[in-house]
Protein backbone atom coordinates (compact mmCIF):
# COMPACT_ATOMS: atom_id res chain seq x y z
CA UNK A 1 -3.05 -4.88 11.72
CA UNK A 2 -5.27 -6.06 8.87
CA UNK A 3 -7.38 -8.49 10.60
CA UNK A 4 -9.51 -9.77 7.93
CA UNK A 5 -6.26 -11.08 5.60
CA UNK A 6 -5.09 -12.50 8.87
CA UNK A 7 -7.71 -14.44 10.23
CA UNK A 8 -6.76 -17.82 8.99
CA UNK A 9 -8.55 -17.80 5.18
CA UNK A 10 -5.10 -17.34 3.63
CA UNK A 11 -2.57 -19.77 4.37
CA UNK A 12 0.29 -16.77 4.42
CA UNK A 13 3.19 -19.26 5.12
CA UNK A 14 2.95 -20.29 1.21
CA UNK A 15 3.23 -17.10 -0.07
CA UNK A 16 5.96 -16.06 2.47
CA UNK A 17 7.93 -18.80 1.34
CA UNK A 18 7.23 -18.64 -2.57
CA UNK A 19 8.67 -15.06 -2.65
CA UNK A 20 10.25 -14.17 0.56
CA UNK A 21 13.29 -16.89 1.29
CA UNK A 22 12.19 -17.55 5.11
CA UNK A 23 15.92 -19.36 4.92
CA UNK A 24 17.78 -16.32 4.14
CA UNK A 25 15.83 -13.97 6.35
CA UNK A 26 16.81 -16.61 9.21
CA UNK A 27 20.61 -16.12 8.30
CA UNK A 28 20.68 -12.95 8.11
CA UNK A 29 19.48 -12.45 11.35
CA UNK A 30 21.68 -15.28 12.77
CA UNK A 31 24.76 -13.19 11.38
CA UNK A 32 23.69 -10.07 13.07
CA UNK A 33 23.75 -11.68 16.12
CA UNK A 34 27.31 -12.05 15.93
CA UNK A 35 27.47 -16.06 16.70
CA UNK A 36 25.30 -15.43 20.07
CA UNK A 37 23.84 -18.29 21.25
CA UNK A 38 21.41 -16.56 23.50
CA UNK A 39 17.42 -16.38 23.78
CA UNK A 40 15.82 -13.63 21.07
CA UNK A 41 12.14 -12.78 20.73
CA UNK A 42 11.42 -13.17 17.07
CA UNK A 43 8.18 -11.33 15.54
CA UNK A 44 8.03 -12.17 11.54
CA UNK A 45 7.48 -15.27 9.24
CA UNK A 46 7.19 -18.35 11.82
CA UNK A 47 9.15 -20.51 8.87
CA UNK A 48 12.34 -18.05 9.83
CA UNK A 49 11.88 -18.25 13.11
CA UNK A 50 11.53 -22.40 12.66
CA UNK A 51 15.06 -21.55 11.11
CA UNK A 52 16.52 -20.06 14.04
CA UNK A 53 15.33 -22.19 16.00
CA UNK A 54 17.88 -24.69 14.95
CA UNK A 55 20.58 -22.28 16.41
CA UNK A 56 19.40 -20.62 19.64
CA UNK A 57 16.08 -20.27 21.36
CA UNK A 58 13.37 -18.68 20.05
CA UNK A 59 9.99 -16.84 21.50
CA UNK A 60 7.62 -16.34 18.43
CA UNK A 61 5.01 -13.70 18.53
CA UNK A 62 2.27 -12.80 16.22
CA UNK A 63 -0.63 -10.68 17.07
CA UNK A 64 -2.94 -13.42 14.59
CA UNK A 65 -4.20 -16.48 16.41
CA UNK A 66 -4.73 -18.06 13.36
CA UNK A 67 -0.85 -17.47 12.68
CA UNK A 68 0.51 -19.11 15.99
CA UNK A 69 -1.93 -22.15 15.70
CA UNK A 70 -0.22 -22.60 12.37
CA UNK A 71 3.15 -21.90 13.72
CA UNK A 72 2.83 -24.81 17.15
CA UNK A 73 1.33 -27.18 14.30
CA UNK A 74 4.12 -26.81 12.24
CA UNK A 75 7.20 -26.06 13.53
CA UNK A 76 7.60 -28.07 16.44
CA UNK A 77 11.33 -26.89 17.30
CA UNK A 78 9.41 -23.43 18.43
CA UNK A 79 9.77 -23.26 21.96
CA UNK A 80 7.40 -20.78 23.04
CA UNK A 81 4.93 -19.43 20.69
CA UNK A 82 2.98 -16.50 21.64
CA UNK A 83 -0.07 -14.45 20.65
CA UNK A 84 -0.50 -10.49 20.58
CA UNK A 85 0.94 -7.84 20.24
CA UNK A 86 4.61 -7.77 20.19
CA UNK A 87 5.07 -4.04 21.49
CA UNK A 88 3.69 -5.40 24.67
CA UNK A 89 4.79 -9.16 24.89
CA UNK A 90 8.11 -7.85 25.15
CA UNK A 91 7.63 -6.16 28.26
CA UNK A 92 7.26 -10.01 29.57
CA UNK A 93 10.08 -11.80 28.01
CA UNK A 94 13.65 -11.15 29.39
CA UNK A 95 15.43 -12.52 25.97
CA UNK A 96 18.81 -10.65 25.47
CA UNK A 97 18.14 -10.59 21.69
CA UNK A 98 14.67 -8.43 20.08
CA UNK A 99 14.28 -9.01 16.09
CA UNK A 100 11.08 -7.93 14.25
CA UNK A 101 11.45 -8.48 11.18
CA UNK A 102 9.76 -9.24 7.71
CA UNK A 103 8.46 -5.60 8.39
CA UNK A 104 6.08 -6.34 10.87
CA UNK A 105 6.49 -2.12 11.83
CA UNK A 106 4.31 -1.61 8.52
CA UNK A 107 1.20 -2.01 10.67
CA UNK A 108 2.84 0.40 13.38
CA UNK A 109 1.21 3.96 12.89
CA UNK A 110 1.04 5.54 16.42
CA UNK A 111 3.35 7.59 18.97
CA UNK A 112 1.86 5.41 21.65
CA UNK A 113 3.07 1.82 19.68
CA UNK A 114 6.27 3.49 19.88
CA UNK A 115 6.40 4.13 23.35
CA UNK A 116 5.36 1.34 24.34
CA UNK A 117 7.74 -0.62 21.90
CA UNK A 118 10.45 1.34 23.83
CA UNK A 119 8.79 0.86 27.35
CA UNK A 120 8.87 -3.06 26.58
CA UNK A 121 12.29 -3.23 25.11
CA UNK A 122 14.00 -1.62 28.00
CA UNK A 123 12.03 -3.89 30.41
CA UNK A 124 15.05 -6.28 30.53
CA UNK A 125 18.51 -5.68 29.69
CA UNK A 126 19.26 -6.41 25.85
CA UNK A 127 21.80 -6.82 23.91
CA UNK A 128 20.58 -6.40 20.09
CA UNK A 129 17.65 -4.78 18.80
CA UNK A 130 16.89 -5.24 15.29
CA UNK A 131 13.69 -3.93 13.64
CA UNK A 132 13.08 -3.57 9.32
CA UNK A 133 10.67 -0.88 8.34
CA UNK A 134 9.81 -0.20 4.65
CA UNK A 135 11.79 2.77 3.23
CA UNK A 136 9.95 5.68 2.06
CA UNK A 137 12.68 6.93 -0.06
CA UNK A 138 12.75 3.69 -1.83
CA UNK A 139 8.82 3.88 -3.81
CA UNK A 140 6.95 6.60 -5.04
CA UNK A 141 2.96 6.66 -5.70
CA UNK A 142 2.12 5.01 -8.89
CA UNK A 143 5.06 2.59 -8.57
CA UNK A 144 4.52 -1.46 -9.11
CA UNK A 145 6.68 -4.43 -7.73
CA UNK A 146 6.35 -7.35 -9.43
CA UNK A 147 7.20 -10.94 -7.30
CA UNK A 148 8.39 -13.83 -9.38
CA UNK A 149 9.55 -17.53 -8.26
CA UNK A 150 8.48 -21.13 -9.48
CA UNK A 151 5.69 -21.16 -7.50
CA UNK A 152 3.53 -18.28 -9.19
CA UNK A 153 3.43 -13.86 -9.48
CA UNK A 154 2.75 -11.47 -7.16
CA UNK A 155 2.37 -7.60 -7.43
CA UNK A 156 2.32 -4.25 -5.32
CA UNK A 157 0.56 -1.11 -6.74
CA UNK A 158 1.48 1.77 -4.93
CA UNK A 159 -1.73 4.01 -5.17
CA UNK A 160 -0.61 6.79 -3.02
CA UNK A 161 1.43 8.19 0.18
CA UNK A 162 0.31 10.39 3.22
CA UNK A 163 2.31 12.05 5.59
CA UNK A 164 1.45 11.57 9.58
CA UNK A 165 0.82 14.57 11.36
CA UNK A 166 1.36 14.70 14.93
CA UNK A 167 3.11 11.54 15.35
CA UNK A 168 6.51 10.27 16.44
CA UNK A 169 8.48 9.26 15.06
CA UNK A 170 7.03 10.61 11.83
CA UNK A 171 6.03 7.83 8.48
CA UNK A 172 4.00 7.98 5.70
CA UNK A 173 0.93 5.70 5.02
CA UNK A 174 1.10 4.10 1.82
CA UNK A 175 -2.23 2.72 0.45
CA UNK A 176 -1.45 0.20 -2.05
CA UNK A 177 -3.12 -3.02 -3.76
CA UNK A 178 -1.55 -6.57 -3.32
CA UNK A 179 -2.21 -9.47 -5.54
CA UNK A 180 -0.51 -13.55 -5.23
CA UNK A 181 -1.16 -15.66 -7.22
CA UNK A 182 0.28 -19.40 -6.56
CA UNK A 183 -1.31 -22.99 -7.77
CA UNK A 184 -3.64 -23.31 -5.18
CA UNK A 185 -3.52 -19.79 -3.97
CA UNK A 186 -4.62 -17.01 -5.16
CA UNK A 187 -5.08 -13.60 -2.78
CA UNK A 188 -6.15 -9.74 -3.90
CA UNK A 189 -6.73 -7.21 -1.74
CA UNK A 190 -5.89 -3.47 -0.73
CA UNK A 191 -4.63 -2.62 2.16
CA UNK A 192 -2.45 0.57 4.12
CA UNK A 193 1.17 0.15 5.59
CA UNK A 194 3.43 2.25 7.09
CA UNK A 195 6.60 3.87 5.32
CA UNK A 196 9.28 5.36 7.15
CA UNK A 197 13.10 7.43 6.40
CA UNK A 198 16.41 6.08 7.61
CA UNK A 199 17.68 8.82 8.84
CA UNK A 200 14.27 9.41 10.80
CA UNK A 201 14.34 6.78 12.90
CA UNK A 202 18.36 6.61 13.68
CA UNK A 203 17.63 9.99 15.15
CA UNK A 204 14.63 8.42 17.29
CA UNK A 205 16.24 5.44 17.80
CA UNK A 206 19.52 7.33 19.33
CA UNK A 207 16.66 9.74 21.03
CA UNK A 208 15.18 6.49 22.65
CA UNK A 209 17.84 4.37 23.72
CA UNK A 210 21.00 6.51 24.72
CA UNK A 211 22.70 3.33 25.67
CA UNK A 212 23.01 1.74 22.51
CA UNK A 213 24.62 1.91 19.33
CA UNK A 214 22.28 2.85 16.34
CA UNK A 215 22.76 1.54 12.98
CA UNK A 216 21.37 1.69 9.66
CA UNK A 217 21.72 -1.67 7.93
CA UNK A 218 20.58 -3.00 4.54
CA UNK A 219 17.21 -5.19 4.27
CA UNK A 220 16.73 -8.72 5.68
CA UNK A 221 14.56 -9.06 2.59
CA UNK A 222 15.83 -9.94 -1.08
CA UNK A 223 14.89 -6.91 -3.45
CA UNK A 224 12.76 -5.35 -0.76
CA UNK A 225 12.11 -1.58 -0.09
CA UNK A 226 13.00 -1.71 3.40
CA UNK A 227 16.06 -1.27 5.83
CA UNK A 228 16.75 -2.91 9.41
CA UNK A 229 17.55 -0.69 12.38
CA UNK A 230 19.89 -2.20 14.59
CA UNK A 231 20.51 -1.36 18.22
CA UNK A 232 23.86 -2.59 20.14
CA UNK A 233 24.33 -2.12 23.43
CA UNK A 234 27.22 -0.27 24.08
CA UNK A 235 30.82 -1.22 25.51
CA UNK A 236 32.43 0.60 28.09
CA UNK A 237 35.54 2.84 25.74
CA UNK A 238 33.32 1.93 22.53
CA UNK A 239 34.12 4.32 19.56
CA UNK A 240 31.90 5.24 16.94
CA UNK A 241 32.68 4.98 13.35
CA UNK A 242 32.01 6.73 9.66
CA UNK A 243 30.31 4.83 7.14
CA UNK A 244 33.87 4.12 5.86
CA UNK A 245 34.53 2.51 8.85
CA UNK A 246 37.07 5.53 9.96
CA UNK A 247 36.10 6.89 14.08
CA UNK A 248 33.76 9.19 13.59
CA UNK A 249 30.81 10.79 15.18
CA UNK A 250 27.71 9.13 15.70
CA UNK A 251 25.71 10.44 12.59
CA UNK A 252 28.41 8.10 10.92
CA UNK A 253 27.45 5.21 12.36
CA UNK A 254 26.06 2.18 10.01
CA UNK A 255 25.51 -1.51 10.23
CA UNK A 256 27.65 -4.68 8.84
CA UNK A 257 25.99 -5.51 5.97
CA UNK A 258 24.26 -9.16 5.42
CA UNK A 259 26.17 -11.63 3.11
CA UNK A 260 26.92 -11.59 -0.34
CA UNK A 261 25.26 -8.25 -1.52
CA UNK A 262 26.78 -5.32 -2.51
CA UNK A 263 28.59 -3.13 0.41
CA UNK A 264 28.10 0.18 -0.41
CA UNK A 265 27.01 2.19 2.89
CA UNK A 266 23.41 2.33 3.45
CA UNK A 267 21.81 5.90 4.01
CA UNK A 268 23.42 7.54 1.08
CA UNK A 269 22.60 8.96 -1.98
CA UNK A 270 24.69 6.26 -3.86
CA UNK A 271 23.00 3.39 -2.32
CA UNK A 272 20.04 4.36 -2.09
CA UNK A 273 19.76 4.48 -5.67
CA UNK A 274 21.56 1.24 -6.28
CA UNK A 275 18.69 -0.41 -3.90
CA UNK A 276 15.86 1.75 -5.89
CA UNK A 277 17.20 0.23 -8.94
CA UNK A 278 17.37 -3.62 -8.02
CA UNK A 279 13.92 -3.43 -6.81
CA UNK A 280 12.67 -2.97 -10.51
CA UNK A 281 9.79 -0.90 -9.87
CA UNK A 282 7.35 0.39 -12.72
CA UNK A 283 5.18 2.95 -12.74
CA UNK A 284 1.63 1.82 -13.29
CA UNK A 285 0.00 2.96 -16.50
C-alpha cells in the first residue's frame, strides 16, 4: 500500500465521504448479506463500516495506523478495530461474513497476497465473501474521471496500464495521477493500483473455493470502474443459474444486483458498456 498518502497527513475520511457515499456503500453491503445479523470483518472506509455497525457486528481492519486511530476516535459503535494487513487478520477472526470493499484489492499485486487471502478466508467457516476490484475493461490509458459533490472536485488521469507476468490471478497495474480538492483539503499525488477482468477472477475464485458459489455483481461504488466478487457458500441440492436467472451452468452464474440501478447482467458486452458510459470518462488531451 501507498504508505506515504496513508500515514496520517491527509485526513482521507473527508474525501471518502465528499465523493464516495460511505452510507450507500454500507447498504449495499447490508443487502448482500441477505438480512444476516451475524459478525463480518469489514476492510474499507471506517465511516461504512460505522454504518454497519448499526446493524450487526463489525471487525474493522486497515493496514494504516493512522487510519484505525481515526476510526476508535470516531466511530465509537466499532467494536473491534484492527491494524494490518487484512489478508492475514483474517486468518484470526472467525466472523461468518468477509467484505473488502471500497477496492482495497487495488494495492493487491502478488500470487502470494492471494494465497494467503485464500489461506485466511478458509481459516473459519464463512458464509459470504465479498471483495470489489477495479475493472480493467472499464478505463483505458489516457482516460480521466472527474469527481464532483458540494464539497469540492476531484480527478483520475489514467497515464498508462501494464500487464503482470507471472502472477495469479493475473491484473494490470495502472499508474495514474489523483488530485482532491475540498475547502480545507486539497491532495495531489501519483500513485499505481491494481486492475483486474471479471471473468478472471470468477474463474480463480471458483478455482479457489470449490465450495462456494461465485458471482459477478455490479460495484458497491456510485459511477465507479469496479465490480464486487461475491462468494456464497453453497446449499446442499443448490442449482446454478444463467444470467437470466434460468438453471444453468456455472459460467452463468451472477450476483443480485444492489438497489435502484439498472439490472442488466454484469459481465456482458451490453453492460459493460452501459457502466463504461455512466462513468463519463475523457480522454486527456
Amino acid at each position: 500500500m501507498s504508505s506515504e498518502i496513508y500515514s496520517g497527513a491527509i485526513d482521507w475520511d473527508k474525501v471518502y465521504h465528499a465523493f464516495h457515499h460511505p452510507s450507500r456503500i454500507a447498504e449495499c453491503i447490508l443487502a448482500e448479506l441477505n438480512g444476516s445479523a451475524d459478525s463480518v470483518v469489514f476492510s474499507g472506509f471506517a465511516e461504512t463500516a460505522s454504518f454497519l455497525a448499526d446493524k450487526v457486528p463489525v471487525t474493522f481492519v486497515d493496514y494504516s495506523p493512522s487510519v484505525t486511530a481515526r476510526a476508535r476516535e470516531r466511530y465509537p459503535k466499532l467494536g473491534e478495530v484492527l491494524t494490518g494487513d487484512v489478508t492475514q487478520l483474517l486468518a484470526l477472526v472467525p466472523a461468518t461474513s468477509v467484505a473488502i470493499a471500497c477496492r482495497i484489492s487495488a494495492y493487491w499485486n502478488s500470487t502470494e497476497q492471494f494465497q494467503r487471502l485464500a489461506n485466511s478466508v478458509l481459516a473459519f467457516t464463512r458464509e459470504r465473501i465479498l471483495i470489489d476490484f477495479f475493472d480493467r475493461d472499464l478505463v483505458e490509458s489516457g482516460h480521466s474521471i472527474a469527481f464532483n459533490s458540494v464539497d469540492g472536485t476531484g480527478t483520475w488521469c489514467f497515464r498508462d496500464f501494464k500487464e503482470s507476468v507471472g502472477v495469479t490471478p493475473p491484473f494490470s497495474t495502472a499508474t495514474l495521477t489523483v488530485s482532491y480538492s475540498l475547502s480545507d483539503l486539497n491532495v495531489g499525488y501519483e500513485d499505481h493500483r491494481s486492475f483486474f477482468r471479471r471473468g478472471v477472477l470468477q474463474q480463480w475464485g471458483r478455482s479457489m473455493f470449490p465450495e462456494y458459489d461465485v458471482e459477478i455483481g455490479k460495484s458497491l461504488l456510485d459511477s465507479d470502474p469496479s465490480f464486487l466478487l461475491k462468494l456464497v457458500r453453497k446449499r446442499a441440492g443448490s442449482q446454478h443459474h444463467a444470467a437470466d436467472g434460468t438453471p444453468g451452468t456455472p459460467d452463468g452464474c451472477y450476483a443480485r444486483l444492489c438497489g435502484p440501478r439498472e439490472s442488466n447482467a454484469p459481465g456482458g458486452a451490453h453492460a459493460r458498456s452501459t457502466h463504461r458510459d455512466s462513468l463519463k470518462l475523457q480522454d486527456v488531451a
